[in-house]
C-alpha atoms as a PDB file:
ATOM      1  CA  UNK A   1       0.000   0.000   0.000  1.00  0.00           C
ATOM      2  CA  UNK A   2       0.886   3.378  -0.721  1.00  0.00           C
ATOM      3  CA  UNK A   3       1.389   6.484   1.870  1.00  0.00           C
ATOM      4  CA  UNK A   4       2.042   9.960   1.175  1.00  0.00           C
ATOM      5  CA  UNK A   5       1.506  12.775   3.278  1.00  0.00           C
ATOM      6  CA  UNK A   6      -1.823  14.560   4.373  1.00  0.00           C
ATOM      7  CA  UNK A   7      -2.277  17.882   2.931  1.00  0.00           C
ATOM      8  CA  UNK A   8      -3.789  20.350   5.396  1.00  0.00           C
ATOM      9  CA  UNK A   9      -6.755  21.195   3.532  1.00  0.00           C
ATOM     10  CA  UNK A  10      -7.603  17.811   3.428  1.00  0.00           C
ATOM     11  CA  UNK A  11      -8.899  15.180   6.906  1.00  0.00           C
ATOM     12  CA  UNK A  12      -8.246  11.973   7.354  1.00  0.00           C
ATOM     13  CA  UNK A  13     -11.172   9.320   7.363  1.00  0.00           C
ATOM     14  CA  UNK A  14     -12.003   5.628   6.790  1.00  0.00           C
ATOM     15  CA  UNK A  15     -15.057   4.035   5.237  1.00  0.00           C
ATOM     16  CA  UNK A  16     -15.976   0.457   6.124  1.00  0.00           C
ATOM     17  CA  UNK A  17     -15.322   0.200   9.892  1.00  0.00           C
ATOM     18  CA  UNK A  18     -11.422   1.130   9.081  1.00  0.00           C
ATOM     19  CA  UNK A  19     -11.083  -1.389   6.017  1.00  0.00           C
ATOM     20  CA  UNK A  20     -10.580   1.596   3.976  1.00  0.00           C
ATOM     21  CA  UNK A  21      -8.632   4.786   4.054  1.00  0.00           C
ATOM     22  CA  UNK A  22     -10.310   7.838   2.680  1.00  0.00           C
ATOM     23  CA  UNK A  23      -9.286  11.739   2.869  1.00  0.00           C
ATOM     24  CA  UNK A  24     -12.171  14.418   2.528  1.00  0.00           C
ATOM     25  CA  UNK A  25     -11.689  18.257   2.399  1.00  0.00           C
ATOM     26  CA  UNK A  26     -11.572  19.449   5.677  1.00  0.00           C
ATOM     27  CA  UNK A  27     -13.488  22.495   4.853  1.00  0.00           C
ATOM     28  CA  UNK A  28     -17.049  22.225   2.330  1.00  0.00           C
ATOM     29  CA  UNK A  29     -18.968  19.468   1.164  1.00  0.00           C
ATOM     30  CA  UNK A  30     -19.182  16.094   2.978  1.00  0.00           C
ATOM     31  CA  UNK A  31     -19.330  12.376   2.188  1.00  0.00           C
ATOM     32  CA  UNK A  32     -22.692  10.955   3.018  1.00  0.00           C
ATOM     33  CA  UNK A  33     -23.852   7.363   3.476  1.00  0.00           C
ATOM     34  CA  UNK A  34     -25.655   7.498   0.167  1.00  0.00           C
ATOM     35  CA  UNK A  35     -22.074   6.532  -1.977  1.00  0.00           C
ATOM     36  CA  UNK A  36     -21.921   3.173   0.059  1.00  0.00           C
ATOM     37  CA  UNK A  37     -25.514   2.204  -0.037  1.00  0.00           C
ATOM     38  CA  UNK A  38     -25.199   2.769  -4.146  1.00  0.00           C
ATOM     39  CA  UNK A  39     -22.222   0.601  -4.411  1.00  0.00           C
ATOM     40  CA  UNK A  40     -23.647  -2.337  -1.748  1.00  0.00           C
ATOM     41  CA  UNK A  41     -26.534  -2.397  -4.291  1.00  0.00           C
ATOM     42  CA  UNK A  42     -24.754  -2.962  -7.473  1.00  0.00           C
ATOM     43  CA  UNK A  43     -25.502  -6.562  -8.464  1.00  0.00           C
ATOM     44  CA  UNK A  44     -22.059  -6.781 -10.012  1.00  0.00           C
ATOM     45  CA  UNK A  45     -19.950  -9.689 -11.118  1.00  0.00           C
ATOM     46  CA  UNK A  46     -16.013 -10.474 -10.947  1.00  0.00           C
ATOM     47  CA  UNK A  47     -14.525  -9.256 -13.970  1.00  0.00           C
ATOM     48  CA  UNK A  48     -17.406  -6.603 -15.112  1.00  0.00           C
ATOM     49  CA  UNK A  49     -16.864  -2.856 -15.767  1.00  0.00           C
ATOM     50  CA  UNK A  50     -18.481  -0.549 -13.522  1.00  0.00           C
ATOM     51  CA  UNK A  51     -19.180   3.544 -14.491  1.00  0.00           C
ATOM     52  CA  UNK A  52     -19.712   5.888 -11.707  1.00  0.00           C
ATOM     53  CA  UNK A  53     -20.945   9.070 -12.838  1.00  0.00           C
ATOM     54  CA  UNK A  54     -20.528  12.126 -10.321  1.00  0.00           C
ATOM     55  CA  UNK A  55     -17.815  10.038  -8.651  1.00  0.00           C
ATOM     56  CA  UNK A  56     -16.764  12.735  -6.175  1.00  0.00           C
ATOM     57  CA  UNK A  57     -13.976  11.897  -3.505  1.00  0.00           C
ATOM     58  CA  UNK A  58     -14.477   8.471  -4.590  1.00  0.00           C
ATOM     59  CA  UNK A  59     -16.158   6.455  -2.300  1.00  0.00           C
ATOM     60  CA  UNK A  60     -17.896   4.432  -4.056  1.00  0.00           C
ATOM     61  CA  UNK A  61     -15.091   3.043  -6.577  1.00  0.00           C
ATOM     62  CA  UNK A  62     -13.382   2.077  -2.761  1.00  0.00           C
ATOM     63  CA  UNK A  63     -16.494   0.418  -1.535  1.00  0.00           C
ATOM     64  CA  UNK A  64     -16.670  -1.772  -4.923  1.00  0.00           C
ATOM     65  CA  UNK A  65     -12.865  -2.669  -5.117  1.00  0.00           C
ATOM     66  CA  UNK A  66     -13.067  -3.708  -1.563  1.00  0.00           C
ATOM     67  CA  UNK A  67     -15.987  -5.819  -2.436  1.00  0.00           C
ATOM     68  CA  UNK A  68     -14.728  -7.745  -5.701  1.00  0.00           C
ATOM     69  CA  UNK A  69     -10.716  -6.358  -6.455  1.00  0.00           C
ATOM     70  CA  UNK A  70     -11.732  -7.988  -9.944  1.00  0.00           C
ATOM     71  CA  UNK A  71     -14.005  -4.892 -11.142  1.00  0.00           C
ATOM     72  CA  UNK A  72     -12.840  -2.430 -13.145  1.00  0.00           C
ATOM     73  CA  UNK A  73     -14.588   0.712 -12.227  1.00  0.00           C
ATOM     74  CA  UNK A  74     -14.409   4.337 -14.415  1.00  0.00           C
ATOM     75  CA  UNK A  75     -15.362   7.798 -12.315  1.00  0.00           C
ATOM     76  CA  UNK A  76     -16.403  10.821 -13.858  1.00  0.00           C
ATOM     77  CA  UNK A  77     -16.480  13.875 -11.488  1.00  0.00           C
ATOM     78  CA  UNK A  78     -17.008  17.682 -12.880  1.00  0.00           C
ATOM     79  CA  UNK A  79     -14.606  19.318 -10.055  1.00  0.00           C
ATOM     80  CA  UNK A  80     -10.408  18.772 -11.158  1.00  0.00           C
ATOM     81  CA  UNK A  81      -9.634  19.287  -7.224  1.00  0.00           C
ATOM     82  CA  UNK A  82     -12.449  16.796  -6.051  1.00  0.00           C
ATOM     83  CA  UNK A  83     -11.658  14.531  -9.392  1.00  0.00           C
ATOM     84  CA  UNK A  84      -7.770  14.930  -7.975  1.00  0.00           C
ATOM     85  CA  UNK A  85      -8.737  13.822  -4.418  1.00  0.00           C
ATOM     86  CA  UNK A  86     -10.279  11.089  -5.610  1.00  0.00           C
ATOM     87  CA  UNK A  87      -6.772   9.180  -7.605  1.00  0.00           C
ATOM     88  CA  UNK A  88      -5.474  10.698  -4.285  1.00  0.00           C
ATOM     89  CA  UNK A  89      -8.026   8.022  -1.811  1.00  0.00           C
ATOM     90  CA  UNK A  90      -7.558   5.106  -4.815  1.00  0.00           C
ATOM     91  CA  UNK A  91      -3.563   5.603  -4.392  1.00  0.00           C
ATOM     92  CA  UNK A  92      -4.104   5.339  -0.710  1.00  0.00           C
ATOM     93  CA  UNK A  93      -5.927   1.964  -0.984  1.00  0.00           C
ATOM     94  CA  UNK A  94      -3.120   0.674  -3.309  1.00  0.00           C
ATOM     95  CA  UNK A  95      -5.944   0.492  -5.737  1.00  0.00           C
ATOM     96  CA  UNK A  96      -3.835   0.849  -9.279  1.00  0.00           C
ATOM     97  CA  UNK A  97      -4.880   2.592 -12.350  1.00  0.00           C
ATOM     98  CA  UNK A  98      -5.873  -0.449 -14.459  1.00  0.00           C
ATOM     99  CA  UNK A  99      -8.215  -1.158 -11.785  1.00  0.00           C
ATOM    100  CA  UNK A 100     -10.176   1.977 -10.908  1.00  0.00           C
ATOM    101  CA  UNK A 101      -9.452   5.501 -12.507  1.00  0.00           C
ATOM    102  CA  UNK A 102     -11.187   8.579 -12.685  1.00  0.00           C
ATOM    103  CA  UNK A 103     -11.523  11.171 -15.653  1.00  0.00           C
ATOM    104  CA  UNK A 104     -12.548  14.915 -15.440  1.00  0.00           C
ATOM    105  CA  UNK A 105     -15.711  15.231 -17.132  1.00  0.00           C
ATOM    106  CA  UNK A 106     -19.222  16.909 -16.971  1.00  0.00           C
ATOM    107  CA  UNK A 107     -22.497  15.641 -17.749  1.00  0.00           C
ATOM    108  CA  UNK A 108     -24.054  15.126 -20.184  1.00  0.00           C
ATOM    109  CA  UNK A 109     -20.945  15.869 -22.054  1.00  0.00           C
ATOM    110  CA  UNK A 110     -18.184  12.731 -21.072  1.00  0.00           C
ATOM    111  CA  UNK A 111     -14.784  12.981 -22.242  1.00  0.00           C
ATOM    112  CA  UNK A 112     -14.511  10.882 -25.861  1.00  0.00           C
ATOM    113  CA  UNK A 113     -11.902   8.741 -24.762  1.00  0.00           C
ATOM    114  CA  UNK A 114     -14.028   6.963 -22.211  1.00  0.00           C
ATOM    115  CA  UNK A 115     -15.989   4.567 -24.941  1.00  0.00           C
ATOM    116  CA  UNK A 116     -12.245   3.446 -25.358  1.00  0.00           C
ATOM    117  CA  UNK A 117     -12.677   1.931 -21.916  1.00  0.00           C
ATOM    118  CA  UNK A 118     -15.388   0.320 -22.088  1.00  0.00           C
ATOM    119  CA  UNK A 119     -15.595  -3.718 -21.812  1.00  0.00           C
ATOM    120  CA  UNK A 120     -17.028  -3.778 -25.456  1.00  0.00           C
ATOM    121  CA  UNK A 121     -16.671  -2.206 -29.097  1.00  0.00           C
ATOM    122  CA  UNK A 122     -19.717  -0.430 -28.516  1.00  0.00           C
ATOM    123  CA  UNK A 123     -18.606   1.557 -25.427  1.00  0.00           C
ATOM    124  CA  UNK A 124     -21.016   0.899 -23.226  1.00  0.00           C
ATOM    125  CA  UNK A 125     -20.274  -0.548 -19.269  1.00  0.00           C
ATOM    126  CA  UNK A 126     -22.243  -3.429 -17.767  1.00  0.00           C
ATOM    127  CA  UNK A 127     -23.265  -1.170 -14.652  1.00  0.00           C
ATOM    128  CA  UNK A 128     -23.589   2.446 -14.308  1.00  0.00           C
ATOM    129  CA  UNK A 129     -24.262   4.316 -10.812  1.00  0.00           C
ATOM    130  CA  UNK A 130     -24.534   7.563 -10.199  1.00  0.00           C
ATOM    131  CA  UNK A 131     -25.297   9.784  -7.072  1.00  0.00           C
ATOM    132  CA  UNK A 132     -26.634  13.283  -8.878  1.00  0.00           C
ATOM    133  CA  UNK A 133     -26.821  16.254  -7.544  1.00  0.00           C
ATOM    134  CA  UNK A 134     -30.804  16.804  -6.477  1.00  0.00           C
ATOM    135  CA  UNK A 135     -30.493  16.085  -2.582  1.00  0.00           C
ATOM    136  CA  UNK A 136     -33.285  18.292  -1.675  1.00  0.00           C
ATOM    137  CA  UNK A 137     -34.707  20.254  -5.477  1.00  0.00           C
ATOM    138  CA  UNK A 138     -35.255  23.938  -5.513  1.00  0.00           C
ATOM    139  CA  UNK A 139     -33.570  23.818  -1.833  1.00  0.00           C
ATOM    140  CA  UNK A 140     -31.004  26.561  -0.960  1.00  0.00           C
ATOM    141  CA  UNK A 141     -27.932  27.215  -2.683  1.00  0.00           C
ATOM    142  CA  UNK A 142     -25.001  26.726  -0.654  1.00  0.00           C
ATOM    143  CA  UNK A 143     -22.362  29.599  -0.013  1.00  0.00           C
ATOM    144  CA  UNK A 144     -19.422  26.598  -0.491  1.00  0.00           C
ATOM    145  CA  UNK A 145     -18.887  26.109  -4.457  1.00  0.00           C
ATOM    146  CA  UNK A 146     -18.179  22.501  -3.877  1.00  0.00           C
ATOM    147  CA  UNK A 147     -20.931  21.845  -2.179  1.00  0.00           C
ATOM    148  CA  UNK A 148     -23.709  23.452  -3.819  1.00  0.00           C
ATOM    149  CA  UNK A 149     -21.706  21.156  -7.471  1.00  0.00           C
ATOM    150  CA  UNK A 150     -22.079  17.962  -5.383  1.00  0.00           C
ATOM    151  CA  UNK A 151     -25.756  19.193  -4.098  1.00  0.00           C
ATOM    152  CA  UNK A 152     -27.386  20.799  -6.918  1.00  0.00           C
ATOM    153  CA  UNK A 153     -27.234  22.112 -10.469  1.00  0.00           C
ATOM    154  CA  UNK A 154     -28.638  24.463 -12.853  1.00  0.00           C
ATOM    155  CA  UNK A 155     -27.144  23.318 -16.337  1.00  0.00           C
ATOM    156  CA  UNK A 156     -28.848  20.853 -16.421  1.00  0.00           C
ATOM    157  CA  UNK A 157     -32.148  18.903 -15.313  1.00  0.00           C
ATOM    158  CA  UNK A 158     -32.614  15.484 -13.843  1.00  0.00           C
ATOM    159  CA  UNK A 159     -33.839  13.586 -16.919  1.00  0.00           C
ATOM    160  CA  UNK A 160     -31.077  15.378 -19.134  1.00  0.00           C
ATOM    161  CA  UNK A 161     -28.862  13.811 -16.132  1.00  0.00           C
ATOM    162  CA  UNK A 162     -30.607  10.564 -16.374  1.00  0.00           C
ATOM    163  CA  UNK A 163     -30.813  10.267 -19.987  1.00  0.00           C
ATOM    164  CA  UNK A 164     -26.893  10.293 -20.180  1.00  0.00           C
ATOM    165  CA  UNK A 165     -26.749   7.746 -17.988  1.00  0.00           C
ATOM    166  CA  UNK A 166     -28.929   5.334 -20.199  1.00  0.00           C
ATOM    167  CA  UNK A 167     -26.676   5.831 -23.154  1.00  0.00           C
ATOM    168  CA  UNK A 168     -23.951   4.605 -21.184  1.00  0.00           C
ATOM    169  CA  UNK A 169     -25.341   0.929 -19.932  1.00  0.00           C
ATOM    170  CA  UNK A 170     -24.581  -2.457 -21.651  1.00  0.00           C
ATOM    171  CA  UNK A 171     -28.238  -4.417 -22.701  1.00  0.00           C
ATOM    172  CA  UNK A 172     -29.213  -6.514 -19.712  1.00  0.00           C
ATOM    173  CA  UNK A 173     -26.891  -4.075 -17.452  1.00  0.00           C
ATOM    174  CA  UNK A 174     -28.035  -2.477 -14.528  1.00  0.00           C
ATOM    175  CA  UNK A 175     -28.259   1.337 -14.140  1.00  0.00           C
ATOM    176  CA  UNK A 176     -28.327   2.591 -10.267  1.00  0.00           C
ATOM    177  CA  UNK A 177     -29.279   5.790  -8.686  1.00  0.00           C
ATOM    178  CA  UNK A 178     -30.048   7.736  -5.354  1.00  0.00           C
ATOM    179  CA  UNK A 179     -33.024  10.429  -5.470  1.00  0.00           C
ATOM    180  CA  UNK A 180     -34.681  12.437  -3.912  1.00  0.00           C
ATOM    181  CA  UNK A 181     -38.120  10.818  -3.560  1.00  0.00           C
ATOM    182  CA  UNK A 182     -40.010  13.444  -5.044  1.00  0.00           C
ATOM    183  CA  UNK A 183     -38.253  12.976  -8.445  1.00  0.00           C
ATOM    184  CA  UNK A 184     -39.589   9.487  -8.570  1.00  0.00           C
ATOM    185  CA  UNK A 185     -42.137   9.855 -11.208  1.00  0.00           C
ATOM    186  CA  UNK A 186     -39.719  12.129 -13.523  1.00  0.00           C
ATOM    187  CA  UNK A 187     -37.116   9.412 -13.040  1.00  0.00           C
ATOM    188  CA  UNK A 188     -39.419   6.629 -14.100  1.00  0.00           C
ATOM    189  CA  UNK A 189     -40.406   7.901 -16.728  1.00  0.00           C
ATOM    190  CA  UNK A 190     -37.509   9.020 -18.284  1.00  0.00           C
ATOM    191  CA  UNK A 191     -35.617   5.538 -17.560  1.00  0.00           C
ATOM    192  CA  UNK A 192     -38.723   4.116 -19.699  1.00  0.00           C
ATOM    193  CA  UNK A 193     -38.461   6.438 -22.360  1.00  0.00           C
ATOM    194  CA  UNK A 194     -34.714   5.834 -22.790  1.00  0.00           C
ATOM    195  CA  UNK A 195     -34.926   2.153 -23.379  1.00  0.00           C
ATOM    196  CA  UNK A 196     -34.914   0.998 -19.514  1.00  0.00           C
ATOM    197  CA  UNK A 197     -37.318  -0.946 -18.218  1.00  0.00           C
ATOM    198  CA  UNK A 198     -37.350  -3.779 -15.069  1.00  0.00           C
ATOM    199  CA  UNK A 199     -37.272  -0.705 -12.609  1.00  0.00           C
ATOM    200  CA  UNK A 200     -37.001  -1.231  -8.627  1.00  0.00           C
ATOM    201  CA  UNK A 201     -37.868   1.454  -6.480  1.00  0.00           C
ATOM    202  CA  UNK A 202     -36.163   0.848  -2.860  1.00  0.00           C
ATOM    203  CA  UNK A 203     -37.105   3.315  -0.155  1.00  0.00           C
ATOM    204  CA  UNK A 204     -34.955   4.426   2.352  1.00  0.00           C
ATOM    205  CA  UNK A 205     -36.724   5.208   5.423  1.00  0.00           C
ATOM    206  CA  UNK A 206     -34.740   7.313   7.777  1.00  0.00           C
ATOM    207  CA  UNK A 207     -36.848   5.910  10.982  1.00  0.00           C
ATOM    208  CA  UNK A 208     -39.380   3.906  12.135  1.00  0.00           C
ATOM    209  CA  UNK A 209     -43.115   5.681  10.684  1.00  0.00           C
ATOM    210  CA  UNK A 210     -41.107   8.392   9.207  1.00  0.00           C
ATOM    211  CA  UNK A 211     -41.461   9.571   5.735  1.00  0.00           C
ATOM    212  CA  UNK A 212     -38.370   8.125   3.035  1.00  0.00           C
ATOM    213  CA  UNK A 213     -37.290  11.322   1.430  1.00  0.00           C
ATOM    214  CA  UNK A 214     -34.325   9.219  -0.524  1.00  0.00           C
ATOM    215  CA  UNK A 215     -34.669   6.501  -2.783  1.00  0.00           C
ATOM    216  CA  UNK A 216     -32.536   3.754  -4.456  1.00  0.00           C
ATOM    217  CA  UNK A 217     -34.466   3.524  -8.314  1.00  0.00           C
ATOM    218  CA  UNK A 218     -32.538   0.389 -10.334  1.00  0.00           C
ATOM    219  CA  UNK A 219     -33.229  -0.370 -13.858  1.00  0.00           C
ATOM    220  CA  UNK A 220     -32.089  -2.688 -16.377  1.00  0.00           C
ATOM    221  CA  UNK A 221     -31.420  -1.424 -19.610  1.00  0.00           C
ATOM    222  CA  UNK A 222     -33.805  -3.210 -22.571  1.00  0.00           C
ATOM    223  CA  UNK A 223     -35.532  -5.009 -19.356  1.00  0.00           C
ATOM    224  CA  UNK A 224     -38.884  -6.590 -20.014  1.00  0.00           C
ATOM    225  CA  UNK A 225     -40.004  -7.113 -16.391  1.00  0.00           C
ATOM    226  CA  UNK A 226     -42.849  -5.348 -14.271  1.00  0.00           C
ATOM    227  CA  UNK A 227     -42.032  -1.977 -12.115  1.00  0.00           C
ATOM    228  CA  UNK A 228     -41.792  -3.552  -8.730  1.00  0.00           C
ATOM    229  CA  UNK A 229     -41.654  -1.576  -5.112  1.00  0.00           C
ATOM    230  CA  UNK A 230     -39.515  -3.089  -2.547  1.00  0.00           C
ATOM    231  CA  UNK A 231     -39.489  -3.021   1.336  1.00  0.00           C
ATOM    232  CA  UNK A 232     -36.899  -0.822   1.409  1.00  0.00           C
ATOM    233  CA  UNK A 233     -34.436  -0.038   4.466  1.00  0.00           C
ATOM    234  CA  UNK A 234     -34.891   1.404   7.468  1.00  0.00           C
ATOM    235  CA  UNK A 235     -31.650   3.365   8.426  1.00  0.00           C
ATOM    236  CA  UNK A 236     -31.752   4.513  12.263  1.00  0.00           C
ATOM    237  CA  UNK A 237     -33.551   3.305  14.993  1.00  0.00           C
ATOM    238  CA  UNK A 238     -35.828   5.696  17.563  1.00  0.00           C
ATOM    239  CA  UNK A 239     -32.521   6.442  19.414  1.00  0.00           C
ATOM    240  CA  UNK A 240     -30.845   7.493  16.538  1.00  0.00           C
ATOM    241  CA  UNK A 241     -28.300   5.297  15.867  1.00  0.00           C
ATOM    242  CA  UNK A 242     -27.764   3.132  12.945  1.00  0.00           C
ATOM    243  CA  UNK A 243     -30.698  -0.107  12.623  1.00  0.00           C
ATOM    244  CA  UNK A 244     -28.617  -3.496  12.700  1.00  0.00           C
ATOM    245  CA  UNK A 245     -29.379  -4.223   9.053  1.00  0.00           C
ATOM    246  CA  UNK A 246     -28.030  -0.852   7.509  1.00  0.00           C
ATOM    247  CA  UNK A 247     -25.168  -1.107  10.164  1.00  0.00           C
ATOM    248  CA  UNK A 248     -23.940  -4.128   8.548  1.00  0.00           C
ATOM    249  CA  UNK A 249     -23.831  -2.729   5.370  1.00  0.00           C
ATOM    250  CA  UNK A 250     -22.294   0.751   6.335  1.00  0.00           C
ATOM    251  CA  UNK A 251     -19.587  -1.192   8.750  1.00  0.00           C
ATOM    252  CA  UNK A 252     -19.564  -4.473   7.273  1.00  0.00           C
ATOM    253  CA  UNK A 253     -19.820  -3.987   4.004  1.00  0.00           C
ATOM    254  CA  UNK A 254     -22.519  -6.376   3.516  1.00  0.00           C
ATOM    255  CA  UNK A 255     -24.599  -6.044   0.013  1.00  0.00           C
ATOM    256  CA  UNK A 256     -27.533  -4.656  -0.404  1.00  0.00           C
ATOM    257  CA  UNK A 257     -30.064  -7.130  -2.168  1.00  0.00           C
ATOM    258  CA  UNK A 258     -32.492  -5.162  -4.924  1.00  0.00           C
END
């Protein structure tokens, strides 16, 4: 594994109870649990390609290597110092280039080179995941750059954002999200008017009786199969800490079955 030292503008952090090293700006935007739910729920096999659009810092490429070292996985973040940080966390891990890599790019406009590095001649990866920027639509815009890029966006809407995604999937591949619930009708729809079908909506319901303002939506690309609703996962308990079965999946890095 590889050290180097720690900037000061940057803090020291792990993600799976310790298993892996990760650095986040010490000032700005935040890494939230949503990165590591998206990557336990990524049905993935040994030896298939993985895209992460808005990669940020990187978490999720870390949670996936950890999970399967035989992944390839691409990032795509818009921000060079966040895109940066995020080679910096895979370098860290001893995660090498071949492996996992990410590119400086903006949707819906992805740099050319990428279908180059895709499993196939048609450019496409078997899985694409993506963690956009509509946390809470038409909420406030942040005073920190970075955080209002990773939070929200004005060029562009949410089924421009999802539409790139679909041109980007592998027939019979999986394409994986986290949403804010109330885009769950736009996102539907637009998955099924891009060629997507199979769709599972998977609630994530912050307590007990409480309302799930995030959900996971999955879709297979050319699927035939009926929209189905899942149980979905309850994240804390009334005491506010994490519920057993999210804890094991935050800590543990147990999957998370769609």
């Amino acid at each position: 594994m590889m050290h180097s030292s720690q900037p000061s503008h940057l803090r020291a952090g792990t993600l799976l109870n310790g298993r892996l090293r990760y650095e986040q700006f010490a000032q700005g935007y935040r890494t939230g649990i949503e990165p590591i739910l998206l990557a336990a729920a990524l049905p993935a096999r040994p030896g298939q390609t993985i895209l992460d659009i808005g990669c940020g810092a990187g978490p999720s490429l870390l949670c996936l290597t950890a999970r399967s070292p035989t992944l390839r996985c691409i990032g795509i973040e818009a921000d060079p110092a966040t895109a940066l940080l995020a080679r910096r966390n895979l370098r860290l891990n001893g995660i090498k280039r071949d492996q996992s890599h990410v590119l400086l790019g903006r949707v819906p406009s992805l740099p050319i080179r990428l279908r180059h590095m895709a499993p196939n001649a048609n450019g496409r990866f078997h899985h694409v995941i993506s963690n956009p920027p509509w946390y809470a639509p038409n909420g406030k815009v942040s005073p920190d750059a970075r955080r209002n890029l990773a939070l929200r966006t004005e060029h562009i809407t949410p089924e421009e954002w999802l539409t790139c995604l679909t041109k980007w999937v592998l027939p019979g591949g999986t394409l994986t999200t986290i949403l804010h619930s109330s885009l769950t009708d736009r996102a539907c729809m637009t998955l099924r008017q891009n060629g997507c079908g199979s769709i599972k909506l998977f609630p994530l319901w912050p307590r007990p009786q409480h309302e799930a303002k995030l959900i996971i939506l999955q879709a297979i690309f050319a699927g035939k199969a009926a929209f189905r609703m899942l149980p979905g996962l309850v994240l804390h308990t009334a005491q506010n800490s994490f519920t057993p079965e999210a804890d094991s999946i935050l800590r543990d890095g147990a999957p998370l079955t769609l």
